[in-house]
Protein backbone atom coordinates (compact mmCIF):
# COMPACT_ATOMS: atom_id res chain seq x y z
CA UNK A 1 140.86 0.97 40.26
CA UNK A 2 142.82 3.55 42.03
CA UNK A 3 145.03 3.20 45.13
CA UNK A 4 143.53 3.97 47.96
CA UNK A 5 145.75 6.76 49.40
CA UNK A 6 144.84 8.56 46.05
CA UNK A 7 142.20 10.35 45.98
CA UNK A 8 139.05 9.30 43.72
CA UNK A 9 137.60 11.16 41.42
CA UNK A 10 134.45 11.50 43.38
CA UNK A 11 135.74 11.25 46.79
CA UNK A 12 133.26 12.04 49.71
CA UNK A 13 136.01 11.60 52.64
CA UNK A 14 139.54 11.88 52.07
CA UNK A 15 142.24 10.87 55.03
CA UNK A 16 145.83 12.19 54.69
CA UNK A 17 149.09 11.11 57.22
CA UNK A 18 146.37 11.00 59.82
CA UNK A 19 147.95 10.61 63.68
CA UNK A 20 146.29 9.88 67.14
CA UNK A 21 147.80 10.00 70.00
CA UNK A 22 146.45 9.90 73.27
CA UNK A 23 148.08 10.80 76.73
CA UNK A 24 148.40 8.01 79.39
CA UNK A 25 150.36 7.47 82.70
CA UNK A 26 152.86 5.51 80.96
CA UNK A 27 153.53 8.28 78.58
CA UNK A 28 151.31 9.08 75.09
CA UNK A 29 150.01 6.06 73.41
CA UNK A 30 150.32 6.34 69.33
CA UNK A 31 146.95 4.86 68.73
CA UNK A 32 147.19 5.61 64.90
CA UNK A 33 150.12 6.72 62.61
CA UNK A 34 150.26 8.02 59.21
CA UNK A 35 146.81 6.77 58.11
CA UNK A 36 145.68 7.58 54.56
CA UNK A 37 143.09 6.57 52.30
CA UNK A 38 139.77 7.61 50.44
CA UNK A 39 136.35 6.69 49.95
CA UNK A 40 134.28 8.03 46.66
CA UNK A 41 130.66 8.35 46.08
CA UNK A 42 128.82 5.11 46.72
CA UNK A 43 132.14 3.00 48.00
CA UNK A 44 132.50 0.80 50.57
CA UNK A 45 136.25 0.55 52.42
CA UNK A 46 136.42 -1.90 54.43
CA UNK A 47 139.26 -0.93 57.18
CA UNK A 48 139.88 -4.55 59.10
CA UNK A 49 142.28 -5.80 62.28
CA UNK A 50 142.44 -7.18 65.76
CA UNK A 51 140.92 -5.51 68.39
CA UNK A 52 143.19 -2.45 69.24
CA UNK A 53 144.64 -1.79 65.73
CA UNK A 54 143.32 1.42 65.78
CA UNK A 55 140.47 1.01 63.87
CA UNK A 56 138.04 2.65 66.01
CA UNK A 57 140.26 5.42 66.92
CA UNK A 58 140.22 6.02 63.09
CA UNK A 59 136.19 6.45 63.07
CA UNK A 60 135.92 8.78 66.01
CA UNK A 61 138.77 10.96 64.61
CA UNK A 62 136.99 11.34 61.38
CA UNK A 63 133.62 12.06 63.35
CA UNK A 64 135.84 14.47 65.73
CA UNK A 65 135.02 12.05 68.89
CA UNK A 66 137.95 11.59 70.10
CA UNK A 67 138.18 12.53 73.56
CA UNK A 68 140.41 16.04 74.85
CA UNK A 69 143.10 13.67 76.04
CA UNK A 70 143.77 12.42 71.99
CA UNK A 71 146.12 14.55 69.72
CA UNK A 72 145.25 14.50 66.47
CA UNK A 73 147.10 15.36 63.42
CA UNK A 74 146.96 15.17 59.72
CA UNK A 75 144.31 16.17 57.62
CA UNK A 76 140.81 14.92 57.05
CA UNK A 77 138.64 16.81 54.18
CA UNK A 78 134.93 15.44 53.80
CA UNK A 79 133.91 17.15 50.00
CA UNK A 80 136.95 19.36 50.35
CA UNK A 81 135.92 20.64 53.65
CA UNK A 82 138.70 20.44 56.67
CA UNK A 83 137.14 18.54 59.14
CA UNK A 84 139.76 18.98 61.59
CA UNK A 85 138.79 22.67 61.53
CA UNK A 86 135.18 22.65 62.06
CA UNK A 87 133.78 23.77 65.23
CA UNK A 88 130.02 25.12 66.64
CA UNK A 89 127.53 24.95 63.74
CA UNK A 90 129.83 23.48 61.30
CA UNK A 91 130.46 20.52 63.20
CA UNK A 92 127.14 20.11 64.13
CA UNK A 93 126.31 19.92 60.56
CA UNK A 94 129.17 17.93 59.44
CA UNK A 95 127.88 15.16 62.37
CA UNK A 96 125.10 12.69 60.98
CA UNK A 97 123.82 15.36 58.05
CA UNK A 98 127.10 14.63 56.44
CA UNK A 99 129.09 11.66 58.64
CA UNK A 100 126.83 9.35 61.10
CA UNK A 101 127.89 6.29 62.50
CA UNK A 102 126.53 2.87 63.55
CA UNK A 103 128.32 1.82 66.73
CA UNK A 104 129.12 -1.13 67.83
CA UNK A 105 126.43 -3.11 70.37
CA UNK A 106 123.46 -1.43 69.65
CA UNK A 107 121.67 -2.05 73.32
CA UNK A 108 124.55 0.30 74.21
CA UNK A 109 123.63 2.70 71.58
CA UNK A 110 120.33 3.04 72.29
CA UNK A 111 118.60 4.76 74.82
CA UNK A 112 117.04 1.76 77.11
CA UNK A 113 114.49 4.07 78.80
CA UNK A 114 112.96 6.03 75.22
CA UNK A 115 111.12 4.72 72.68
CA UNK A 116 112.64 4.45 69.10
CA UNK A 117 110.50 7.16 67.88
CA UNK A 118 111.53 9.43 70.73
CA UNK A 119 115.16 8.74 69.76
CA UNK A 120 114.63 9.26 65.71
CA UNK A 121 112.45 12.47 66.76
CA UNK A 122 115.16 13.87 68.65
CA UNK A 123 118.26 13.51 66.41
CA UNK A 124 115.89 14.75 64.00
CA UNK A 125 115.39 17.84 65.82
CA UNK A 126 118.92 18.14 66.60
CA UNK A 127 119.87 19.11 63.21
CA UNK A 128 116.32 20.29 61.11
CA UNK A 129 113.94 22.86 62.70
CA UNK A 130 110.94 21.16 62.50
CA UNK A 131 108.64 21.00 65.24
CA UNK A 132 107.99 17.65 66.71
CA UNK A 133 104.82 16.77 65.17
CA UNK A 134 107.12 16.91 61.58
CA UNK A 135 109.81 15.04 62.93
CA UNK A 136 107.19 11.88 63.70
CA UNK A 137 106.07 11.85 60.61
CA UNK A 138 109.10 11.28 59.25
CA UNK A 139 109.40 7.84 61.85
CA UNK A 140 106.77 5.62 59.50
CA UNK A 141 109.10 6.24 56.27
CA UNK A 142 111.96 5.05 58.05
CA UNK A 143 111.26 2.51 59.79
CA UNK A 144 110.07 0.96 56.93
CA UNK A 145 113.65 2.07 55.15
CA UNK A 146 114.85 -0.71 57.30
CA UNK A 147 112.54 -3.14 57.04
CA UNK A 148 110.34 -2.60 60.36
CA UNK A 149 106.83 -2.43 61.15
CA UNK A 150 106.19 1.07 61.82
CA UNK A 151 103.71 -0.20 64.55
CA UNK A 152 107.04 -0.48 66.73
CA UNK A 153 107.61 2.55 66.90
CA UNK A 154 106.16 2.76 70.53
CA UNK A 155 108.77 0.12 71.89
CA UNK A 156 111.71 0.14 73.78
CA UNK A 157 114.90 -1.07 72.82
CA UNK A 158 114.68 -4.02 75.40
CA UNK A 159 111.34 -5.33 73.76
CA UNK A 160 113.00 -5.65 70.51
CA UNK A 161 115.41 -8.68 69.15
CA UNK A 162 119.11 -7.90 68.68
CA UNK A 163 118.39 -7.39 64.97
CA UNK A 164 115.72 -4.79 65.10
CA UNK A 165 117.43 -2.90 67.25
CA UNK A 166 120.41 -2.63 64.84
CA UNK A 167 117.50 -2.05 61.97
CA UNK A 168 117.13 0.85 64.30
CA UNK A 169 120.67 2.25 64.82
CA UNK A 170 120.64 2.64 61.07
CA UNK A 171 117.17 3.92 60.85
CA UNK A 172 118.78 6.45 63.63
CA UNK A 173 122.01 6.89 61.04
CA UNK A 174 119.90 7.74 58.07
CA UNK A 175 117.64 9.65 59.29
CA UNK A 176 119.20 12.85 57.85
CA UNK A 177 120.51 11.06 54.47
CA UNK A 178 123.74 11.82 54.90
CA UNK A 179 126.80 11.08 52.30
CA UNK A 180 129.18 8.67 54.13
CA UNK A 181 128.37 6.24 57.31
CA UNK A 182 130.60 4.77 59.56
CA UNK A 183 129.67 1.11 60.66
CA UNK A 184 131.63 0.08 63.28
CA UNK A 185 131.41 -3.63 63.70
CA UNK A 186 128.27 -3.13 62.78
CA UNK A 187 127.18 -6.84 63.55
CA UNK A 188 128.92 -7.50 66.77
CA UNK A 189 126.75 -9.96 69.26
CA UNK A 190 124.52 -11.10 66.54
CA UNK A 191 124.08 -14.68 65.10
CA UNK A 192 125.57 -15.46 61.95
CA UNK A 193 121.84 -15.44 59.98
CA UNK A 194 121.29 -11.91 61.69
CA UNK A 195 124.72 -10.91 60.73
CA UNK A 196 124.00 -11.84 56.77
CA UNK A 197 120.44 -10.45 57.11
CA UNK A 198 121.88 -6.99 58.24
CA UNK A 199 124.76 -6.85 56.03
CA UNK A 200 122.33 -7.16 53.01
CA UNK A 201 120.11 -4.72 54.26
CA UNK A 202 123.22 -2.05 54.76
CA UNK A 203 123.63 -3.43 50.82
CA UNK A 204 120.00 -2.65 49.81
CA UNK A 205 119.88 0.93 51.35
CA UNK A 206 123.46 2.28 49.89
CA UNK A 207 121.99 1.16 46.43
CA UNK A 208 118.63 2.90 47.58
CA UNK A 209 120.53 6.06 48.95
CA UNK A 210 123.70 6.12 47.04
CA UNK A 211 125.42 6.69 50.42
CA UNK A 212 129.20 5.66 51.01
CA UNK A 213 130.49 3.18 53.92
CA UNK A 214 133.50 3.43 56.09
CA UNK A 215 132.85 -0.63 57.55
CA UNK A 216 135.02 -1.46 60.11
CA UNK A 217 135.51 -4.89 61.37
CA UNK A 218 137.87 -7.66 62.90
CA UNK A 219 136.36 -10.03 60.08
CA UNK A 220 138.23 -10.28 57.18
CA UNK A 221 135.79 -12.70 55.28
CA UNK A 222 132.50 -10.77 56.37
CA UNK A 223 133.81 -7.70 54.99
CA UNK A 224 135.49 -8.52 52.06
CA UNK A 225 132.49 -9.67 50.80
CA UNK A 226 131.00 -6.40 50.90
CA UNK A 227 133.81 -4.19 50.48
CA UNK A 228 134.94 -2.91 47.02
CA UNK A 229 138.42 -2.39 48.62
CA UNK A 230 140.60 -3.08 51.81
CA UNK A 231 142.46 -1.51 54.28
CA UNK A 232 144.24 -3.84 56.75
CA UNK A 233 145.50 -2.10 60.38
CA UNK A 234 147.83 -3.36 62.72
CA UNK A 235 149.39 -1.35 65.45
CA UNK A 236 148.11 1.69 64.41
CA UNK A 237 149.64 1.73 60.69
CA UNK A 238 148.35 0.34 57.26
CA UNK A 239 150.21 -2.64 56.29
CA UNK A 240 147.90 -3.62 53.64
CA UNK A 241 145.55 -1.79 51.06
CA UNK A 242 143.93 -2.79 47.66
CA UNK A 243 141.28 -4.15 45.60
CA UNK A 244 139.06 -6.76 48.13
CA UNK A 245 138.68 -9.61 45.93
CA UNK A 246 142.60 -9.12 45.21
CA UNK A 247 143.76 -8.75 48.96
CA UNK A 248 141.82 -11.91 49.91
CA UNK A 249 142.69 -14.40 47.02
CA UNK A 250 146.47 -12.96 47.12
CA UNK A 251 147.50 -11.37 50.34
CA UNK A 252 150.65 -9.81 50.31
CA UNK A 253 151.80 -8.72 53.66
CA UNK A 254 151.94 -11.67 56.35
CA UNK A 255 149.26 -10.16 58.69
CA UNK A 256 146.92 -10.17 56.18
CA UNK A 257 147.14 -13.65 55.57
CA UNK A 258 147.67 -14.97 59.36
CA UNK A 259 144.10 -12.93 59.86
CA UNK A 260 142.38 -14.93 56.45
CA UNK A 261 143.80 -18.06 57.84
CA UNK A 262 142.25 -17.43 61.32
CA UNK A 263 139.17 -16.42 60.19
CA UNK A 264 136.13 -19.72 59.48
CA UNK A 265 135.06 -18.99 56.24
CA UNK A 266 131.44 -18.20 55.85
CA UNK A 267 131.19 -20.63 52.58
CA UNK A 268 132.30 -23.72 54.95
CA UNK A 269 135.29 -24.67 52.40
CA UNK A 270 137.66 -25.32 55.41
CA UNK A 271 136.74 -26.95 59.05
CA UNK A 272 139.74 -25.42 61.20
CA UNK A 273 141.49 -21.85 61.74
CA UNK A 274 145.39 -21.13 62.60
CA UNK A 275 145.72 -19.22 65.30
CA UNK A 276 147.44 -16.31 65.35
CA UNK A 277 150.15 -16.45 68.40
CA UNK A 278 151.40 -13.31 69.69
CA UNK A 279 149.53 -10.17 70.52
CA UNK A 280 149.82 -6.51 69.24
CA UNK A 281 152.61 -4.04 70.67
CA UNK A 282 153.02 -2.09 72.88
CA UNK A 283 152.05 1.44 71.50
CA UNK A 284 153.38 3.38 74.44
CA UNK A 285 156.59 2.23 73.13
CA UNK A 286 156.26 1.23 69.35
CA UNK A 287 158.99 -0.28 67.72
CA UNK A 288 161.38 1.33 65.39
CA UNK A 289 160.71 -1.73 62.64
CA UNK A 290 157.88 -3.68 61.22
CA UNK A 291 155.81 -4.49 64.03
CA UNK A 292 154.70 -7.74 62.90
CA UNK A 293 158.24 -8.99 63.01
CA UNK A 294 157.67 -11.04 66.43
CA UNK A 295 154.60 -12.97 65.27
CA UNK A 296 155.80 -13.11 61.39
CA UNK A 297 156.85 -16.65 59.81
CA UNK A 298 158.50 -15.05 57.29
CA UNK A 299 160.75 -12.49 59.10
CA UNK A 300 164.57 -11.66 58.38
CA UNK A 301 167.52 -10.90 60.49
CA UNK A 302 166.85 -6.63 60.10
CA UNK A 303 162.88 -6.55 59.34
CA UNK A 304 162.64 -5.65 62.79
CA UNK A 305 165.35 -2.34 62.88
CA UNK A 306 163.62 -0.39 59.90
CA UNK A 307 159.91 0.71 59.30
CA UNK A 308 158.86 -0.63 56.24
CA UNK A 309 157.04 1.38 53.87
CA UNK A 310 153.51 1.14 51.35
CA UNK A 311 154.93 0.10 48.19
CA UNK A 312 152.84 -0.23 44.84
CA UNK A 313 152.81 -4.40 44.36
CA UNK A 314 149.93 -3.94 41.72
CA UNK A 315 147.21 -1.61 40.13
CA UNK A 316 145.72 -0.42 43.19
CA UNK A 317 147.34 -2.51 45.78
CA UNK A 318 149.55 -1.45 48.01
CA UNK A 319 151.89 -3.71 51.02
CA UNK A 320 154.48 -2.25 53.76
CA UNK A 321 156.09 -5.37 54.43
CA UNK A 322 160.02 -5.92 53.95
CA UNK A 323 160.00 -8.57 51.67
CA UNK A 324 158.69 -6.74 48.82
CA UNK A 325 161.43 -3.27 49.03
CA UNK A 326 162.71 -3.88 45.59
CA UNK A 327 158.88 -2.53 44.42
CA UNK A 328 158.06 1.24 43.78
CA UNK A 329 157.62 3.29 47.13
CA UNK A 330 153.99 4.56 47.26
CA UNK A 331 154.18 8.78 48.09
């Protein structure tokens, strides 16, 4: 398997030394710094942290949603198109008939006062010319993609359960078949039955489809069992990436294995978590070292005065961590 800041040889999205930054009162915040990896045909990467790792900043860049106070640099190339340079028409294209997303929460994502048809009819319309009579007919079909009665297509999001109306978000994502979608936490606020339920219907319709997944997530164990590789984010930088069943039975950097040891797993095999003391750092003033090194059992005097760099520790699996610098320097 390939490393994941190469690019594969069928790769749909490609990120390169990708940097947000976003203006505050307390001077620019460096939400995300030298990001890189790629996602081929049919993949899922699974890009996992706390909450403000960056994660999320990393989706809307790549779906150009970033707001006009974010600076964003690097490249992004979706099929070998710069994404970063698309604007009118182009963007409008590259948005949901190439990228869509599944946000997070999807009572927030929906529209409370249309129906679900309404809202598949009009991002329908947004992008095809059809006239609205063609764009209903295409509501049945995929509904049904997700495993809903097309009979609901007259209700409101409030009349639904919490699973439906993530059935729906996706119907809403797929509606134009596009070639990569972004889930992020694509299972937040639902029970742990609804959680499996969706994750193996997002399973079912990338084998249907053939689409690829950018699934982002807090939840190490929910998404490495989907995920064909891993990306691990803390404070805005890649500390771990590789292979998923490899990054979960042998973590390398320290973060990744405080966040498997925090984490229940699904299968019941342990009763307890560790806690992970500490919290994240301040990006408004990041530190000139690892960023870990305050909440890391296994710092050294001088981890914390130099940035450590991804370093090859395997076929495919890369670690910036300190304590493996004697290892070849991943360019």
């Amino acid at each position: 398997m390939q490393p994941s800041h190469r690019q594969p040889d069928d790769a749909v999205l490609e990120v390169a030394g990708l940097n947000v930054t976003f203006g505050s009162a307390h001077g620019p915040v460096h939400a995300v710094s030298d990001v890189s990896f790629a996602i081929g045909r049919g993949e899922v990467l699974g890009l996992v942290g706390e909450s403000g790792s960056g994660k999320s900043t990393v989706a809307h860049a790549v779906l150009r949603l970033l707001p006009p106070s974010a600076r964003c640099t690097g490249a992004v190339s979706f099929r070998g198109q710069d994404v970063l340079a698309l604007s009118g028409a182009g963007l409008r294209k590259y948005r949901w008939e190439g990228v869509s997303l599944v946000m997070q929460g999807a009572m927030n994502a929906l529209n409370p006062v249309s129906t679900i048809e309404s809202q598949i009819v009009d991002v329908i319309r947004a992008h095809r010319h059809v006239s609205r009579r063609e764009a209903r007919a295409s509501v049945p079909e995929l509904l049904e993609l997700v495993s809903i009665d097309p009979a609901r297509r007259g209700s409101y999001p409030h009349e639904l359960s919490g699973g439906m109306r993530q059935r729906c978000v996706i119907a809403i994502a797929l509606a134009l078949r596009p070639d990569l979608v972004v889930m992020d936490e694509p299972t937040t606020a639902l029970d742990v039955v609804v959680q499996r339920s969706i994750m193996d219907e997002i399973d079912r319709l990338r084998e249907q489809l053939g689409f690829s997944v950018l699934l982002i997530s807090h939840d190490l164990d929910l998404v490495a069992e989907r995920a064909s590789r891993l990306a691990i984010m803390y404070a805005g930088r890649l500390v771990e990436t590789g292979p998923a069943a490899e990054v979960v039975t042998s973590p390398r950097h320290p973060y990744t294995e405080a966040l498997l040891a925090s984490t229940l797993p699904v299968d019941g095999s342990e009763d307890r978590v560790t806690e992970l003391p500490g919290r994240p750092p301040d990006l408004t003033t990041p530190p000139a070292g690892c960023a870990f090194f305050p909440r890391c059992t296994k710092a050294q005097p001088g981890h914390d005065k130099e940035l450590p760099l991804l370093r090859a520790v395997g076929p495919g699996h890369e670690v910036a961590c300190h304590l493996y610098e004697q290892t070849e320097v991943v360019t």
